[in-house]
PDB file of N, CA and C in Angstrom:
ATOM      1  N   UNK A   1     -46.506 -10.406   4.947  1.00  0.00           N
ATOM      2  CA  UNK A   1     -45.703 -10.923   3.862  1.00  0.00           C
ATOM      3  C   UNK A   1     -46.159 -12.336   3.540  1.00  0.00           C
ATOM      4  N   UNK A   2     -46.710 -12.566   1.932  1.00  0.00           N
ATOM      5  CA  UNK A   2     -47.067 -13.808   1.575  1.00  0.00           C
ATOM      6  C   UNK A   2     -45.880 -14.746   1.466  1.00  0.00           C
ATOM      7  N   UNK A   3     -45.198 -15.451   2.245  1.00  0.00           N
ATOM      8  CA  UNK A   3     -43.875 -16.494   1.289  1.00  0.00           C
ATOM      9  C   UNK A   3     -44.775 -17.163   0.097  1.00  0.00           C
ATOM     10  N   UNK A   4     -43.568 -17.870  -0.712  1.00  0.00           N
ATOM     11  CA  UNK A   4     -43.654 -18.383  -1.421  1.00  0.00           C
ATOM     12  C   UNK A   4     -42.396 -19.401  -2.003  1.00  0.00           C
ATOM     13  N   UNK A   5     -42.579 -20.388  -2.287  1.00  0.00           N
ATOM     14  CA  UNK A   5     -41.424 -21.762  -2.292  1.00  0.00           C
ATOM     15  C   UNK A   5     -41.491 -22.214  -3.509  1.00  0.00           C
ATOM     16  N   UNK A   6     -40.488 -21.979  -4.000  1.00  0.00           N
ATOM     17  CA  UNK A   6     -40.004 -22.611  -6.053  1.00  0.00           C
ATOM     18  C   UNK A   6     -40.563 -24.266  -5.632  1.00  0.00           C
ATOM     19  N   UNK A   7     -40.361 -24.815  -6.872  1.00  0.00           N
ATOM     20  CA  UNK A   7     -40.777 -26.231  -7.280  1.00  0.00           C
ATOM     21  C   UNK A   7     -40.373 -26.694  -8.120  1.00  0.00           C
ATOM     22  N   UNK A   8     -39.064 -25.683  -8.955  1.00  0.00           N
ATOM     23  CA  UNK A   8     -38.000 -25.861 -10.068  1.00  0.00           C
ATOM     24  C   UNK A   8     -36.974 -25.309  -9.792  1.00  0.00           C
ATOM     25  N   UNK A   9     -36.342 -26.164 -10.598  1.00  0.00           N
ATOM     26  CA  UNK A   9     -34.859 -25.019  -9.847  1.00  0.00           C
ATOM     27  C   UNK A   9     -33.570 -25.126 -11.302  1.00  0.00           C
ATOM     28  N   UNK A  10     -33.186 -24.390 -11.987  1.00  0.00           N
ATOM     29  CA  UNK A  10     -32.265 -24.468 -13.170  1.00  0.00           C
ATOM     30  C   UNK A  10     -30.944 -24.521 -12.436  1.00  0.00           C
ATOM     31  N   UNK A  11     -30.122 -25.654 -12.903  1.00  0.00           N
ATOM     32  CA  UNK A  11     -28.543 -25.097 -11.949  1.00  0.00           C
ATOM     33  C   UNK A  11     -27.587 -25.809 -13.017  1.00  0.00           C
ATOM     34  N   UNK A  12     -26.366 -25.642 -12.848  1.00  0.00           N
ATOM     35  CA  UNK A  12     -25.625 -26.460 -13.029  1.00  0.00           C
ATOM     36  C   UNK A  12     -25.118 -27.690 -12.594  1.00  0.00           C
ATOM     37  N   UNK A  13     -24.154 -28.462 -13.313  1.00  0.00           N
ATOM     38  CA  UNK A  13     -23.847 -29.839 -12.474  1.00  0.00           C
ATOM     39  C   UNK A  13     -22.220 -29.331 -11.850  1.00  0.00           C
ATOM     40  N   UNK A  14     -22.728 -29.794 -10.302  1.00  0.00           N
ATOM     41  CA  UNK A  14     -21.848 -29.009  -9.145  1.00  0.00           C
ATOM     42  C   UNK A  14     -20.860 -29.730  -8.934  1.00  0.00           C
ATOM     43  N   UNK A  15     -19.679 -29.773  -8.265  1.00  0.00           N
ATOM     44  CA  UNK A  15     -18.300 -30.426  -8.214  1.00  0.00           C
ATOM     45  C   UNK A  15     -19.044 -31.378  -7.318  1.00  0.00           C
ATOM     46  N   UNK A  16     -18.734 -32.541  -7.359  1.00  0.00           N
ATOM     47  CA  UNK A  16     -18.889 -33.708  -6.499  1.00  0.00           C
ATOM     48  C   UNK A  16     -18.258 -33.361  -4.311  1.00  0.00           C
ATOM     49  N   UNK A  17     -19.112 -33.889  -3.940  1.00  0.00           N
ATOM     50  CA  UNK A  17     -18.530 -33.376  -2.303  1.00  0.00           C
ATOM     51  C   UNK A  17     -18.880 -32.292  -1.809  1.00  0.00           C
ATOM     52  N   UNK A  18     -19.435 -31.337  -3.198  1.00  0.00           N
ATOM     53  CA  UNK A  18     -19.807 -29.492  -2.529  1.00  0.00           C
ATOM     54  C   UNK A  18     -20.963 -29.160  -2.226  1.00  0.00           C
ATOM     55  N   UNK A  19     -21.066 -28.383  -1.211  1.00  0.00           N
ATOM     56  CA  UNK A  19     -22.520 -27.907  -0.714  1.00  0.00           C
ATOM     57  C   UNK A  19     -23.628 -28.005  -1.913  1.00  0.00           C
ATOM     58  N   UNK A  20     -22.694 -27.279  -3.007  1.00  0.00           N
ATOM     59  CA  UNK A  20     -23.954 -26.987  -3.891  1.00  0.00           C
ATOM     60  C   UNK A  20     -24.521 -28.143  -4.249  1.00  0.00           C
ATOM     61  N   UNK A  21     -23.941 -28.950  -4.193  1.00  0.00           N
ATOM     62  CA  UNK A  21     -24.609 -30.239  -4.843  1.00  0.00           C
ATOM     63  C   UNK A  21     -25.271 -31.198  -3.786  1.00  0.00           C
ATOM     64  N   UNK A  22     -24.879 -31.044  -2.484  1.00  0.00           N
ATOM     65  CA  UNK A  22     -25.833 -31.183  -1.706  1.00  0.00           C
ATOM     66  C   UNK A  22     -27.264 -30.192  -1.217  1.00  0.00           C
ATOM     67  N   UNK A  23     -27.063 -29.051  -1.575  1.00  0.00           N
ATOM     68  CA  UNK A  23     -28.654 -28.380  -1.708  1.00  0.00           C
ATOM     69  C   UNK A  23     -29.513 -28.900  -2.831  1.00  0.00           C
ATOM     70  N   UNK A  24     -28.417 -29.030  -4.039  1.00  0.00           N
ATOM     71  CA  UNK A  24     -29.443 -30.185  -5.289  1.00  0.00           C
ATOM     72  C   UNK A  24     -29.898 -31.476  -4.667  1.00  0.00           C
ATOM     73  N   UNK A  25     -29.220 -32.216  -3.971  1.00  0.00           N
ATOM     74  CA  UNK A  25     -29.800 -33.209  -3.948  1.00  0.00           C
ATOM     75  C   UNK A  25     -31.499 -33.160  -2.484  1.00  0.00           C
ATOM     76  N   UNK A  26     -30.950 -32.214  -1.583  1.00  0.00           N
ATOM     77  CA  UNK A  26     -32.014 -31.750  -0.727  1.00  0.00           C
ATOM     78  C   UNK A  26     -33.212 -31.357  -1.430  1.00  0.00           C
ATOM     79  N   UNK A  27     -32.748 -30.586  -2.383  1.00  0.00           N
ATOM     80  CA  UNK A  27     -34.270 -30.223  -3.071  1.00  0.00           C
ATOM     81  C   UNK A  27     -34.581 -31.390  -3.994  1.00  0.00           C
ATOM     82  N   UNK A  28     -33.662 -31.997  -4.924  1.00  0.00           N
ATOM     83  CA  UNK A  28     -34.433 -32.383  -6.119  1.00  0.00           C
ATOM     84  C   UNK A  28     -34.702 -34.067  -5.197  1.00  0.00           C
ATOM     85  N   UNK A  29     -33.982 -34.886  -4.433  1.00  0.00           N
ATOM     86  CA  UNK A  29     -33.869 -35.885  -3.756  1.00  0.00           C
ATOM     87  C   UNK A  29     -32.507 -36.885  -4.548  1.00  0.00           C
ATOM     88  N   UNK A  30     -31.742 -37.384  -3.520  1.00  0.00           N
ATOM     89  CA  UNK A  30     -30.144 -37.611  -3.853  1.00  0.00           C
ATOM     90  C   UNK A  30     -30.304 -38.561  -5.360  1.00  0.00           C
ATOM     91  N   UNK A  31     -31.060 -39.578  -5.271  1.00  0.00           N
ATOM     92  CA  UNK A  31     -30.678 -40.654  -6.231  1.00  0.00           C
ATOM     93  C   UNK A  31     -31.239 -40.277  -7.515  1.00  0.00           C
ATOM     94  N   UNK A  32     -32.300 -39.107  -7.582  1.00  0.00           N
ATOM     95  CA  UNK A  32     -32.416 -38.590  -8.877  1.00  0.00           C
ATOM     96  C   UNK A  32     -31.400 -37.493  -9.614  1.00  0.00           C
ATOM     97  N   UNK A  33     -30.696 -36.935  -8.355  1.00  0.00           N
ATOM     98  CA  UNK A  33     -29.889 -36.134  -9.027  1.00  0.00           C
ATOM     99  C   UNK A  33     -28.370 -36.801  -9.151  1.00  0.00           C
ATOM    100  N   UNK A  34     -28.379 -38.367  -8.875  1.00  0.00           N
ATOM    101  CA  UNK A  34     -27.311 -38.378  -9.173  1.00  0.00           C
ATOM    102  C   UNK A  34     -27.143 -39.465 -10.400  1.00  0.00           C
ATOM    103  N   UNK A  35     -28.820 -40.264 -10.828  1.00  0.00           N
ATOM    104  CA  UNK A  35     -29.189 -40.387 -11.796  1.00  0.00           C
ATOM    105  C   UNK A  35     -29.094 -39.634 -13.115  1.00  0.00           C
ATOM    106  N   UNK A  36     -29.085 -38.133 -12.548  1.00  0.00           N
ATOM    107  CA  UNK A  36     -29.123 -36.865 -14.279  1.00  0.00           C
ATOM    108  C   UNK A  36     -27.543 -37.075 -13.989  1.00  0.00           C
ATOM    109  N   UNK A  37     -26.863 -37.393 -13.275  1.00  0.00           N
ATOM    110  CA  UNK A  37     -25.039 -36.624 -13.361  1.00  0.00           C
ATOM    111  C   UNK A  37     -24.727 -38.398 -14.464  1.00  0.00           C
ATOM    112  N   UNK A  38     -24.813 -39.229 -13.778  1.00  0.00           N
ATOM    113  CA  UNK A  38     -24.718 -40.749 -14.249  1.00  0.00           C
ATOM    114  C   UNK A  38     -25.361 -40.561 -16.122  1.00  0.00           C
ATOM    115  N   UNK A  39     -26.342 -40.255 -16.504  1.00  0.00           N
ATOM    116  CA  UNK A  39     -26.519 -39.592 -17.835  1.00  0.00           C
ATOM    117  C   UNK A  39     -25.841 -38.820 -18.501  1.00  0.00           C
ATOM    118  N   UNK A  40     -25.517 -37.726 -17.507  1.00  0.00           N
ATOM    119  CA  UNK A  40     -24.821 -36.596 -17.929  1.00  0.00           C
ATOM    120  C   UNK A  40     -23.363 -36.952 -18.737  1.00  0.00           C
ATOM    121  N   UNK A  41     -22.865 -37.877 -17.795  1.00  0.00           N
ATOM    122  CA  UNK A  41     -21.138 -38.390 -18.318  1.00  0.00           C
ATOM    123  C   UNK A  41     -21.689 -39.634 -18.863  1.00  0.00           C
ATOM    124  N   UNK A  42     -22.298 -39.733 -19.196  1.00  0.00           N
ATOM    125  CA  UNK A  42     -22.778 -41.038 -20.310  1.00  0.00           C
ATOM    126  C   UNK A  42     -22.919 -40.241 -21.526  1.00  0.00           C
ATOM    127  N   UNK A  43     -23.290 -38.866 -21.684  1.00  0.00           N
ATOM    128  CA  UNK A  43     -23.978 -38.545 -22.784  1.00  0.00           C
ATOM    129  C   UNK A  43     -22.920 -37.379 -23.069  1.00  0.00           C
ATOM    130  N   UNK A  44     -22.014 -37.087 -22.396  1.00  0.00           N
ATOM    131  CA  UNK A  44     -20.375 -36.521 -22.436  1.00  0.00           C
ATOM    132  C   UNK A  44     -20.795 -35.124 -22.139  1.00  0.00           C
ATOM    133  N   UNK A  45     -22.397 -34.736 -21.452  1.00  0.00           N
ATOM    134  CA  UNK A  45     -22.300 -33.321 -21.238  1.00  0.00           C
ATOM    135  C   UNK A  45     -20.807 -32.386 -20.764  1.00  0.00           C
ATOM    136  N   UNK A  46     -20.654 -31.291 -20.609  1.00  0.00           N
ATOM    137  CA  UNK A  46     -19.814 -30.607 -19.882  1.00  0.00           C
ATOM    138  C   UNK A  46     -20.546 -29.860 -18.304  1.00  0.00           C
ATOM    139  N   UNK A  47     -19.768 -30.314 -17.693  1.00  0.00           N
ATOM    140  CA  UNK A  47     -19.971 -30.331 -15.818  1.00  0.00           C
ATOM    141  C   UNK A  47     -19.104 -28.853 -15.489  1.00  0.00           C
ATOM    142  N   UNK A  48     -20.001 -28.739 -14.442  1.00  0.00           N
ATOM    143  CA  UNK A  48     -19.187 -27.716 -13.244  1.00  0.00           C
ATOM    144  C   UNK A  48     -19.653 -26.070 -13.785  1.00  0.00           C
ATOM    145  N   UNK A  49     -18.939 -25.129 -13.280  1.00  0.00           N
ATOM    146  CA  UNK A  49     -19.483 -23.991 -13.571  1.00  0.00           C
ATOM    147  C   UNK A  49     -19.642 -23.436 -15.357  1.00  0.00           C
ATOM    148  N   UNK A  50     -18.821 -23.788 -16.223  1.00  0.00           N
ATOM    149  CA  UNK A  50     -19.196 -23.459 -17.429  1.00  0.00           C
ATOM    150  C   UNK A  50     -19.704 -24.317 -18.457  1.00  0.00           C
ATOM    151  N   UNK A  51     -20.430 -25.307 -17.398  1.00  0.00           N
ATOM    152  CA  UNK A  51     -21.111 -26.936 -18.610  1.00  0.00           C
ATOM    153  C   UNK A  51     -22.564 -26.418 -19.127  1.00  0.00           C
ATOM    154  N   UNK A  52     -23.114 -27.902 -19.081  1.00  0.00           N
ATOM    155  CA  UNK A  52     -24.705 -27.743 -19.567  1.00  0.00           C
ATOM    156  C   UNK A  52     -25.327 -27.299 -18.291  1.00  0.00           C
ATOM    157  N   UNK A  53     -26.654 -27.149 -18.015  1.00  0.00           N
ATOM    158  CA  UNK A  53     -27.759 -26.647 -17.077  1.00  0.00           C
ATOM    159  C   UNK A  53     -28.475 -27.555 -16.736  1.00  0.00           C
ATOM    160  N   UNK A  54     -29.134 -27.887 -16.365  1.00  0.00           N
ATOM    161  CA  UNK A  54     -30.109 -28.873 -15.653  1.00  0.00           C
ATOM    162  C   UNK A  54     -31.678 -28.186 -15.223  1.00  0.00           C
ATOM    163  N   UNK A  55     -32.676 -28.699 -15.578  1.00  0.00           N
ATOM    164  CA  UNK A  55     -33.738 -28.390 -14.669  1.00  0.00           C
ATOM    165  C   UNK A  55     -34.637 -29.492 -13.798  1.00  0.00           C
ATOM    166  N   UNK A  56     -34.542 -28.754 -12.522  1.00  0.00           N
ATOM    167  CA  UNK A  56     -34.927 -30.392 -11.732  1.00  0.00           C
ATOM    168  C   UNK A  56     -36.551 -29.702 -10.921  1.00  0.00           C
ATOM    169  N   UNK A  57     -36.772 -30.687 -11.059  1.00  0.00           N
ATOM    170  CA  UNK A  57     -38.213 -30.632  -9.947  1.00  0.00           C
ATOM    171  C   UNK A  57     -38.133 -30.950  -8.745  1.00  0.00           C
ATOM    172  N   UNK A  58     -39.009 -30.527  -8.019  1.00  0.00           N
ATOM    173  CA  UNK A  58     -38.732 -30.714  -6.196  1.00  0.00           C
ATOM    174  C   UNK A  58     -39.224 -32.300  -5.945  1.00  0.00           C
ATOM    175  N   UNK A  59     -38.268 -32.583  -5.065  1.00  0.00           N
ATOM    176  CA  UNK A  59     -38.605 -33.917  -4.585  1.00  0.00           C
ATOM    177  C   UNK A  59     -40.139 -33.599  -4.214  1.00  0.00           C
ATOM    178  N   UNK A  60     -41.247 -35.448  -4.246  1.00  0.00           N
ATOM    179  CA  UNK A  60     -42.058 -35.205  -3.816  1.00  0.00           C
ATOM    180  C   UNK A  60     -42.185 -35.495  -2.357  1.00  0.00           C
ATOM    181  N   UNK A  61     -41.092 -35.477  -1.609  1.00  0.00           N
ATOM    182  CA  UNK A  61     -40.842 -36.192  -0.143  1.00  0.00           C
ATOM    183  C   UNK A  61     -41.430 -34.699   0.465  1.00  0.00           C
ATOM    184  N   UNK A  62     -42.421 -35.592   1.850  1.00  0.00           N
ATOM    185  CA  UNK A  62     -42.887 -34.425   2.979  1.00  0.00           C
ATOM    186  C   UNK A  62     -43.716 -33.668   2.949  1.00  0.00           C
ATOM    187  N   UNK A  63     -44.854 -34.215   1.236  1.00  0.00           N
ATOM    188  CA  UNK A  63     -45.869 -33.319   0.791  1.00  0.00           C
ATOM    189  C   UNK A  63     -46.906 -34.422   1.500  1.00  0.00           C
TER     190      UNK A  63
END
């Protein structure tokens, strides 16, 4: 079996404190993803399960 590991990831913007938003910040790295949320309510997106989407790139940490 070949693995294979994404390098994008489409999600939503996750409730503050929740796992999910700590696997975003594991993959994409914390201060950029909390840079897009800091935009996000600057720019009045809609958050949480029925808002806007996001696409983030993998941190470049550990390459």
């Amino acid at each position: 079996f070949e693995f294979r590991v994404v390098d994008m990831l489409v999600t939503n913007f996750h409730l503050p404190e929740s796992s999910l938003l700590m696997l975003v910040c594991a993959f994409a790295g914390r201060q950029r993803v909390l840079d897009a949320y800091g935009h996000a309510v600057d720019e009045r997106y809609r958050l949480f399960s029925y808002g806007d989407a996001m696409l983030l790139e993998k941190s470049g940490r550990g390459t």
